[in-house]
C-alpha atoms as a PDB file:
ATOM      1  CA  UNK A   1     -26.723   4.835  24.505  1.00  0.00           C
ATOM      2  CA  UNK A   2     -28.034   0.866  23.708  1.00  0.00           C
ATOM      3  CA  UNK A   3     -26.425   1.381  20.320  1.00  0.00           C
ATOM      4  CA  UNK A   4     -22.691   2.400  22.458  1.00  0.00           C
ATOM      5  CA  UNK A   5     -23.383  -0.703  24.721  1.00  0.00           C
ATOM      6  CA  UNK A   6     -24.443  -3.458  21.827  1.00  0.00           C
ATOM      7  CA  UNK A   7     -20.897  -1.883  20.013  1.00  0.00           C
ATOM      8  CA  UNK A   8     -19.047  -2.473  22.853  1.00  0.00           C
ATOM      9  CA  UNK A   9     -20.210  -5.495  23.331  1.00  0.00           C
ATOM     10  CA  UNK A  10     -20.183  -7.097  19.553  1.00  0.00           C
ATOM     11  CA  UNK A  11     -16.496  -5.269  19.864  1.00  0.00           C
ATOM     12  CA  UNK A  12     -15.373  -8.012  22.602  1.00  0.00           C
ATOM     13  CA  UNK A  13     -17.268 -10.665  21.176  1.00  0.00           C
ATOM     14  CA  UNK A  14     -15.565 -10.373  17.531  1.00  0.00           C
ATOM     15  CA  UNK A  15     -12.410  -9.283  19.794  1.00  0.00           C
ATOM     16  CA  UNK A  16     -12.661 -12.988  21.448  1.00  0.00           C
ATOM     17  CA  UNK A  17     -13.046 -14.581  17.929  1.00  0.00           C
ATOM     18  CA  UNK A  18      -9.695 -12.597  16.663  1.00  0.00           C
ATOM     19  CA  UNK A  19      -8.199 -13.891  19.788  1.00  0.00           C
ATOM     20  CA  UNK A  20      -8.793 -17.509  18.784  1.00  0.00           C
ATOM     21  CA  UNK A  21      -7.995 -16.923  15.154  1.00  0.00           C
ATOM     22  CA  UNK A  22      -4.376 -16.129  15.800  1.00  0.00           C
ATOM     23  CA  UNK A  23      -3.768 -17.979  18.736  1.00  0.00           C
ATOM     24  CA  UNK A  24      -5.486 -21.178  17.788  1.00  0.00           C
ATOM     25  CA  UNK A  25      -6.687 -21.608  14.374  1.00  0.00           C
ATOM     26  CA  UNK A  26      -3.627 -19.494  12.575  1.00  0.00           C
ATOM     27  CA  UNK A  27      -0.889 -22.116  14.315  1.00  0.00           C
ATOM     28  CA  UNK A  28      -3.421 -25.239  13.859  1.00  0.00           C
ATOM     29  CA  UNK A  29      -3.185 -23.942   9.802  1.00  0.00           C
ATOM     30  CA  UNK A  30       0.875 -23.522   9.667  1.00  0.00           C
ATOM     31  CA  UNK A  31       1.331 -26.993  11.285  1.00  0.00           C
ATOM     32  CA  UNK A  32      -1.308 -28.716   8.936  1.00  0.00           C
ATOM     33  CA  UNK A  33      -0.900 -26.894   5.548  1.00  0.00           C
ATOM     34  CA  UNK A  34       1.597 -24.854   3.756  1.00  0.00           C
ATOM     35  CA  UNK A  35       2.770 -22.107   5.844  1.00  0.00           C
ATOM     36  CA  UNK A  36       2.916 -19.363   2.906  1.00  0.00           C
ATOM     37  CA  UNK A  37      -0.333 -20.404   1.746  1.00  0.00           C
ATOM     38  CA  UNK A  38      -2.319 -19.037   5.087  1.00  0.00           C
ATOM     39  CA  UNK A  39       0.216 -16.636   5.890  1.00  0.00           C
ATOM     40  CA  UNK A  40      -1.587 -14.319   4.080  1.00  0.00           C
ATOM     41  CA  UNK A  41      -5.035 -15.210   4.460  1.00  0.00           C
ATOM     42  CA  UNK A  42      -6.481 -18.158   6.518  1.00  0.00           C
ATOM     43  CA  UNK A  43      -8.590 -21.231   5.051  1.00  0.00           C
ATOM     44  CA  UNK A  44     -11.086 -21.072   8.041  1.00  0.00           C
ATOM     45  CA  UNK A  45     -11.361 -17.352   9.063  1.00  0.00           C
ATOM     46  CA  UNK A  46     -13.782 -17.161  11.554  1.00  0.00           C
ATOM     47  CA  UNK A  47     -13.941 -13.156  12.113  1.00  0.00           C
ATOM     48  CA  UNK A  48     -15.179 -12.732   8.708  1.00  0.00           C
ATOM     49  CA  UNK A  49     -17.905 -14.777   9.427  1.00  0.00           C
ATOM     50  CA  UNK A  50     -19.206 -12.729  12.913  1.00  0.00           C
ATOM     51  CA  UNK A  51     -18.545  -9.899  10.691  1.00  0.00           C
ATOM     52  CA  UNK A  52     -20.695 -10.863   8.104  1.00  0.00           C
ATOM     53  CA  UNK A  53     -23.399 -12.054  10.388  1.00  0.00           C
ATOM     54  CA  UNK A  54     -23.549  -9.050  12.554  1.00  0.00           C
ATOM     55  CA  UNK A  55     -23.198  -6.271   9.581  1.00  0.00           C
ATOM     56  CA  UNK A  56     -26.402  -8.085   7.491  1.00  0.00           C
ATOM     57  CA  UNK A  57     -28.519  -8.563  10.777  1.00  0.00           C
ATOM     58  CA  UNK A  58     -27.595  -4.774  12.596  1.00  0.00           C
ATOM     59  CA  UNK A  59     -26.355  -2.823   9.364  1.00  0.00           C
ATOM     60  CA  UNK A  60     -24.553   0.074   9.810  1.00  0.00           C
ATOM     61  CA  UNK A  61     -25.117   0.524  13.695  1.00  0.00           C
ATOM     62  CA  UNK A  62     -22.462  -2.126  13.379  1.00  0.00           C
ATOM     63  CA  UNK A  63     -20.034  -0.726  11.690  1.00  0.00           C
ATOM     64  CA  UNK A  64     -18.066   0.900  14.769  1.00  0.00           C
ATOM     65  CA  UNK A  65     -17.455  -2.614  16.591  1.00  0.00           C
ATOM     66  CA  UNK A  66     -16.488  -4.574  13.246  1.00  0.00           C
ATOM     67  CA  UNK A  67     -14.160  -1.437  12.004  1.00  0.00           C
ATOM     68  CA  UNK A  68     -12.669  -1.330  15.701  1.00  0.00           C
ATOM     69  CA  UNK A  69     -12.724  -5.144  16.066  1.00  0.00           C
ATOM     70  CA  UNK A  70     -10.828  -5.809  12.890  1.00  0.00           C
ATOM     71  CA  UNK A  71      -8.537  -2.896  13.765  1.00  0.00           C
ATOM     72  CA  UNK A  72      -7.408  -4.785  17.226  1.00  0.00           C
ATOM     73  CA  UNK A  73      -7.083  -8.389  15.249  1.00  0.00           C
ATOM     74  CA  UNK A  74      -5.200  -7.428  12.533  1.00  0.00           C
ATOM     75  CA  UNK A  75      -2.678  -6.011  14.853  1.00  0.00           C
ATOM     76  CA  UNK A  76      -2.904  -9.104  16.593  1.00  0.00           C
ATOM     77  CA  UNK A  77      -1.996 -10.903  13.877  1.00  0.00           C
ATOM     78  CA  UNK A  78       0.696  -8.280  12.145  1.00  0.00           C
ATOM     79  CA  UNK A  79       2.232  -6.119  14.679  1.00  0.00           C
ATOM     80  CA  UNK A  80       1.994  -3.093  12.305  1.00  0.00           C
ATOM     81  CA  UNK A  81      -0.793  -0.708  13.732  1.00  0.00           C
ATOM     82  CA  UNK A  82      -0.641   1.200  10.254  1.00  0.00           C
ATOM     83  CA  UNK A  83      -1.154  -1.637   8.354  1.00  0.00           C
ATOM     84  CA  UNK A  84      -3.801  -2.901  10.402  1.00  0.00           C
ATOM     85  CA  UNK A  85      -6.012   0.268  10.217  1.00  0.00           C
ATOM     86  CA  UNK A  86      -5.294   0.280   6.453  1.00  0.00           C
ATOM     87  CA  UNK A  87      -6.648  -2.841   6.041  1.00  0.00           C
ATOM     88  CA  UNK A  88      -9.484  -2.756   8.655  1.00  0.00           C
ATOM     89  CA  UNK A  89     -10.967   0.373   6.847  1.00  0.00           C
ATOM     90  CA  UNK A  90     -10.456  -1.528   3.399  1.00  0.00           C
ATOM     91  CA  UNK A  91     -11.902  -4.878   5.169  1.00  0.00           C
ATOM     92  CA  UNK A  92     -14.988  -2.780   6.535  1.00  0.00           C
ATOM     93  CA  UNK A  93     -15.962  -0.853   3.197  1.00  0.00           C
ATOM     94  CA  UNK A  94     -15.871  -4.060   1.412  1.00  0.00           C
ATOM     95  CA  UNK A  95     -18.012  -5.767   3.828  1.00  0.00           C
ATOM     96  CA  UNK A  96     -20.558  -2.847   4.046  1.00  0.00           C
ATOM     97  CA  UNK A  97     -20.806  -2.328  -0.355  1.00  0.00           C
ATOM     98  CA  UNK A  98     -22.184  -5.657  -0.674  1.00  0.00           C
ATOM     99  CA  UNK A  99     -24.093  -5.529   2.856  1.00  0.00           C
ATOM    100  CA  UNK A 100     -26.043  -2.062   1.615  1.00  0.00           C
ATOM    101  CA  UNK A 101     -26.498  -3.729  -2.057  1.00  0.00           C
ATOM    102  CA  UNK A 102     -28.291  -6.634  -0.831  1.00  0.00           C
ATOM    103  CA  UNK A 103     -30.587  -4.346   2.049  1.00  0.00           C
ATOM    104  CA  UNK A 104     -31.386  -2.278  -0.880  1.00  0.00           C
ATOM    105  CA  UNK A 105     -32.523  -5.237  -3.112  1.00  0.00           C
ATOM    106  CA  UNK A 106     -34.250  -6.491  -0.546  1.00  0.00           C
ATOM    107  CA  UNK A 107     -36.606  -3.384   0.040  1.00  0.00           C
ATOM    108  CA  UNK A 108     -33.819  -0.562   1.542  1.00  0.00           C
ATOM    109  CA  UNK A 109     -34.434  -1.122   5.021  1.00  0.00           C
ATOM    110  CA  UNK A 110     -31.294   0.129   7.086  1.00  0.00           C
ATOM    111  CA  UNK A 111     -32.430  -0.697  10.282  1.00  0.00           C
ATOM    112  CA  UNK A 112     -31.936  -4.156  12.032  1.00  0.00           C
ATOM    113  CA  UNK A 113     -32.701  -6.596   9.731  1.00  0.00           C
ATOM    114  CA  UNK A 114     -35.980  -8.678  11.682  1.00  0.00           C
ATOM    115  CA  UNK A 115     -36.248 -11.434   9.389  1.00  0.00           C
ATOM    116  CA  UNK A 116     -35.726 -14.817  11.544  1.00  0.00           C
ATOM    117  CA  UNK A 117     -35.774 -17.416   8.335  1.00  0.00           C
ATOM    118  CA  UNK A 118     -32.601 -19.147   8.834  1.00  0.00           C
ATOM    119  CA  UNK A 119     -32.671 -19.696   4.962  1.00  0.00           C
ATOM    120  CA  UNK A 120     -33.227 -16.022   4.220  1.00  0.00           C
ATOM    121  CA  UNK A 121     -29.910 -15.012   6.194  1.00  0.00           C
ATOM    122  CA  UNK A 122     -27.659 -17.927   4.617  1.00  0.00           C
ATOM    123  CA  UNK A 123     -28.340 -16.815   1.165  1.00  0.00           C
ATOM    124  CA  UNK A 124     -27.585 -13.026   2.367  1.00  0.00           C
ATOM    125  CA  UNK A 125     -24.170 -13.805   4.340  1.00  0.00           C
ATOM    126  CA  UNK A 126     -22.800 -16.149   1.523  1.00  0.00           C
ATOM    127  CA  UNK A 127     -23.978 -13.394  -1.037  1.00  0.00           C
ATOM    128  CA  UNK A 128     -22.218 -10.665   1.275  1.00  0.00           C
ATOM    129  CA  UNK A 129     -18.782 -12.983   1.733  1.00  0.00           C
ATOM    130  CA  UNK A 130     -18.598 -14.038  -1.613  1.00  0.00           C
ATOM    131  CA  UNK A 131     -18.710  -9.978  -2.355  1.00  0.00           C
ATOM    132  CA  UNK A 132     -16.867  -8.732   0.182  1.00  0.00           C
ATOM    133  CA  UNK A 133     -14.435 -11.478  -0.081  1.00  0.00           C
ATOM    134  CA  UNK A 134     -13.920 -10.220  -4.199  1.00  0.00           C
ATOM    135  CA  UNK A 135     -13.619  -7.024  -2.892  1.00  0.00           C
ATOM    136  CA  UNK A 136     -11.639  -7.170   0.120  1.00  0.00           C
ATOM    137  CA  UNK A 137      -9.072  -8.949  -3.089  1.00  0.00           C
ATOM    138  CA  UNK A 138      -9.143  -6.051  -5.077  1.00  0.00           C
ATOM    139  CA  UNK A 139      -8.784  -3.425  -2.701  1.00  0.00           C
ATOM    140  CA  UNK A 140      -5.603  -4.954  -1.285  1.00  0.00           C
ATOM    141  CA  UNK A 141      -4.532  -5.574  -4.889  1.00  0.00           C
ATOM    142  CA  UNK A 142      -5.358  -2.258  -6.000  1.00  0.00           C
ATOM    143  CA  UNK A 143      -3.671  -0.316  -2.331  1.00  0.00           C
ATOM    144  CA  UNK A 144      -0.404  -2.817  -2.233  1.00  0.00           C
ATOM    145  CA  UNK A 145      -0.247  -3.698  -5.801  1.00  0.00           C
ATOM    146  CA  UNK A 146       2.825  -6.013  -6.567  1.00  0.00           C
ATOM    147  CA  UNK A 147       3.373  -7.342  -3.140  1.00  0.00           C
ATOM    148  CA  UNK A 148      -0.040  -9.083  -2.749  1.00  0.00           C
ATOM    149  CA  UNK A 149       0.497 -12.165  -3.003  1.00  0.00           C
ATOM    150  CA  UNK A 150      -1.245 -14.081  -6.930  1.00  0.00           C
ATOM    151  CA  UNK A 151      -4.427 -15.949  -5.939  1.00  0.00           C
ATOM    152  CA  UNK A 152      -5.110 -13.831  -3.167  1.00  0.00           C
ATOM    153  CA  UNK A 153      -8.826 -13.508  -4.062  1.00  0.00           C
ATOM    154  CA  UNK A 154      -9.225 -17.266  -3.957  1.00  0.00           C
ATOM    155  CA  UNK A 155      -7.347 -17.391  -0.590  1.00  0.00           C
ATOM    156  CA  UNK A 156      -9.721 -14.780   0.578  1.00  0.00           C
ATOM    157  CA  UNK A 157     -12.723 -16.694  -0.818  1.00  0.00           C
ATOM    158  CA  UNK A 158     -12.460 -20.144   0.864  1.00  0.00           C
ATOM    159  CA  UNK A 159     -11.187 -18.119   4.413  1.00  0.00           C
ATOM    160  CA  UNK A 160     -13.936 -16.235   4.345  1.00  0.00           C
ATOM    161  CA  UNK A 161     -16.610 -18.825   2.933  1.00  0.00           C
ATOM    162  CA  UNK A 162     -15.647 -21.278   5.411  1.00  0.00           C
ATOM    163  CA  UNK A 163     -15.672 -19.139   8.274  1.00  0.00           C
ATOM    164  CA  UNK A 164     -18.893 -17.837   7.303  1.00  0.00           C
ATOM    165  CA  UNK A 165     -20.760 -21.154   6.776  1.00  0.00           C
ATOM    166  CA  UNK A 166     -19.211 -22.207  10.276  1.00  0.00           C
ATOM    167  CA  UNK A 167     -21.160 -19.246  12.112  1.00  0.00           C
ATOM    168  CA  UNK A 168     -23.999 -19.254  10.069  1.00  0.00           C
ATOM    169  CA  UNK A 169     -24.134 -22.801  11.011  1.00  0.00           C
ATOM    170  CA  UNK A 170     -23.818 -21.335  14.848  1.00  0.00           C
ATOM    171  CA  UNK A 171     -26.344 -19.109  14.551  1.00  0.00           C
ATOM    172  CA  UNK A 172     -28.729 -21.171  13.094  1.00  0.00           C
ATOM    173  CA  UNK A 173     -28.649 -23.198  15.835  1.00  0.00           C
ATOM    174  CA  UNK A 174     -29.049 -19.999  18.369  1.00  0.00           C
ATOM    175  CA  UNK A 175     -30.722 -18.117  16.290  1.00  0.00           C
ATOM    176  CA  UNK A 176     -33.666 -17.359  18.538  1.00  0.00           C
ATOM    177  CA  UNK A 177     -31.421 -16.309  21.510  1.00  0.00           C
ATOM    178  CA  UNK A 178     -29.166 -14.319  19.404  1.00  0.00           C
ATOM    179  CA  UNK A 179     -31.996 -12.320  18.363  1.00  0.00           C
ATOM    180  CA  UNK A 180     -33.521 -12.014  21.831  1.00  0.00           C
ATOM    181  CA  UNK A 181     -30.084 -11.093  23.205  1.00  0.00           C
ATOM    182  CA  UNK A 182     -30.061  -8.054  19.988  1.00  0.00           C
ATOM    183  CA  UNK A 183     -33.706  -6.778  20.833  1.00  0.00           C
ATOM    184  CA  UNK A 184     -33.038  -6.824  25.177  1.00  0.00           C
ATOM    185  CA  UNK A 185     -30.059  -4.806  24.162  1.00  0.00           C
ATOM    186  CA  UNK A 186     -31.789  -2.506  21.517  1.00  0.00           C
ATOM    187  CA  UNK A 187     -34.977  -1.750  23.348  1.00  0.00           C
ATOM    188  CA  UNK A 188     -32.998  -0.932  26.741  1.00  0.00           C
END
């Protein structure tokens, strides 16, 4: 039951953060840059970074919220349901390869990851984004083939890089509430 609640609850959390990707960041990026350049992918993507945070701290107990959570912001930002689970289930399996890749180098724990060293959890969520980024890239290259757009992997990259340093940076800062807040919810 705490793992249903902390899902429904990183659900509407990443939910919020879709919310003000496409209703504030996405128009902020069309005014200030070149509109077919983040129509596609955006240069500070936010949701990739709560993704990435919350898949290398909970692992797979995750997995539900950020599948479900990408599912509900990609229709946000596309209108097309199909597409949207498409790409959520692409988005989520190349988040989790590198996320599993990096537990198992690290010892092949699966569980919550406990370690509080903000250094330790950088160098694992720029790992996992530059990965999943690369990934994310191929798989759309590989499932749409012609119509993705050239470059996409580097507009991918920086989107996901930047929105990943930007709540790293956030959870640095909280980093002992966040994990108080994780264990309340786990233990209860």
């Amino acid at each position: 039951m705490a793992t249903l609640i902390v899902n429904v609850q990183l659900f509407l959390l990443i939910a919020v953060v879709w919310i003000l990707q496409t209703q504030i960041i996405y128009p902020i990026e069309r005014t200030l840059l070149d509109p077919s350049w983040v129509e596609v992918a955006s240069t500070l993507f936010l949701p990739a970074g709560f993704k990435v945070i919350v898949a290398v701290i909970m692992g797979w107990m995750a997995a539900p919220a950020i599948l479900l959570s990408t599912i509900f912001g990609m229709w946000l930002h596309t209108d097309d349901l199909l597409f949207s689970i498409q790409f959520s289930i692409e988005s989520t399996v190349s988040l989790y390869i590198p996320v599993l890749l990096t537990r198992f180098l690290k010892g092949g724990d699966q569980g919550v990851d406990k370690t509080k060293e903000s250094i330790s959890l950088f160098r694992t969520a720029v790992v996992v984004t530059v990965l999943a980024a690369m990934l994310n890239a191929f798989f759309s290259t590989v499932l749409y083939g012609n119509s993705a757009p050239l470059g996409i992997w580097l507009r991918f990259l920086i989107g996901d890089l930047l929105g990943t340093i930007t709540v790293v940076g956030l959870v640095v800062l909280f980093r002992q509430s966040i994990y108080l807040w994780i264990a309340k919810r786990l233990a209860g």
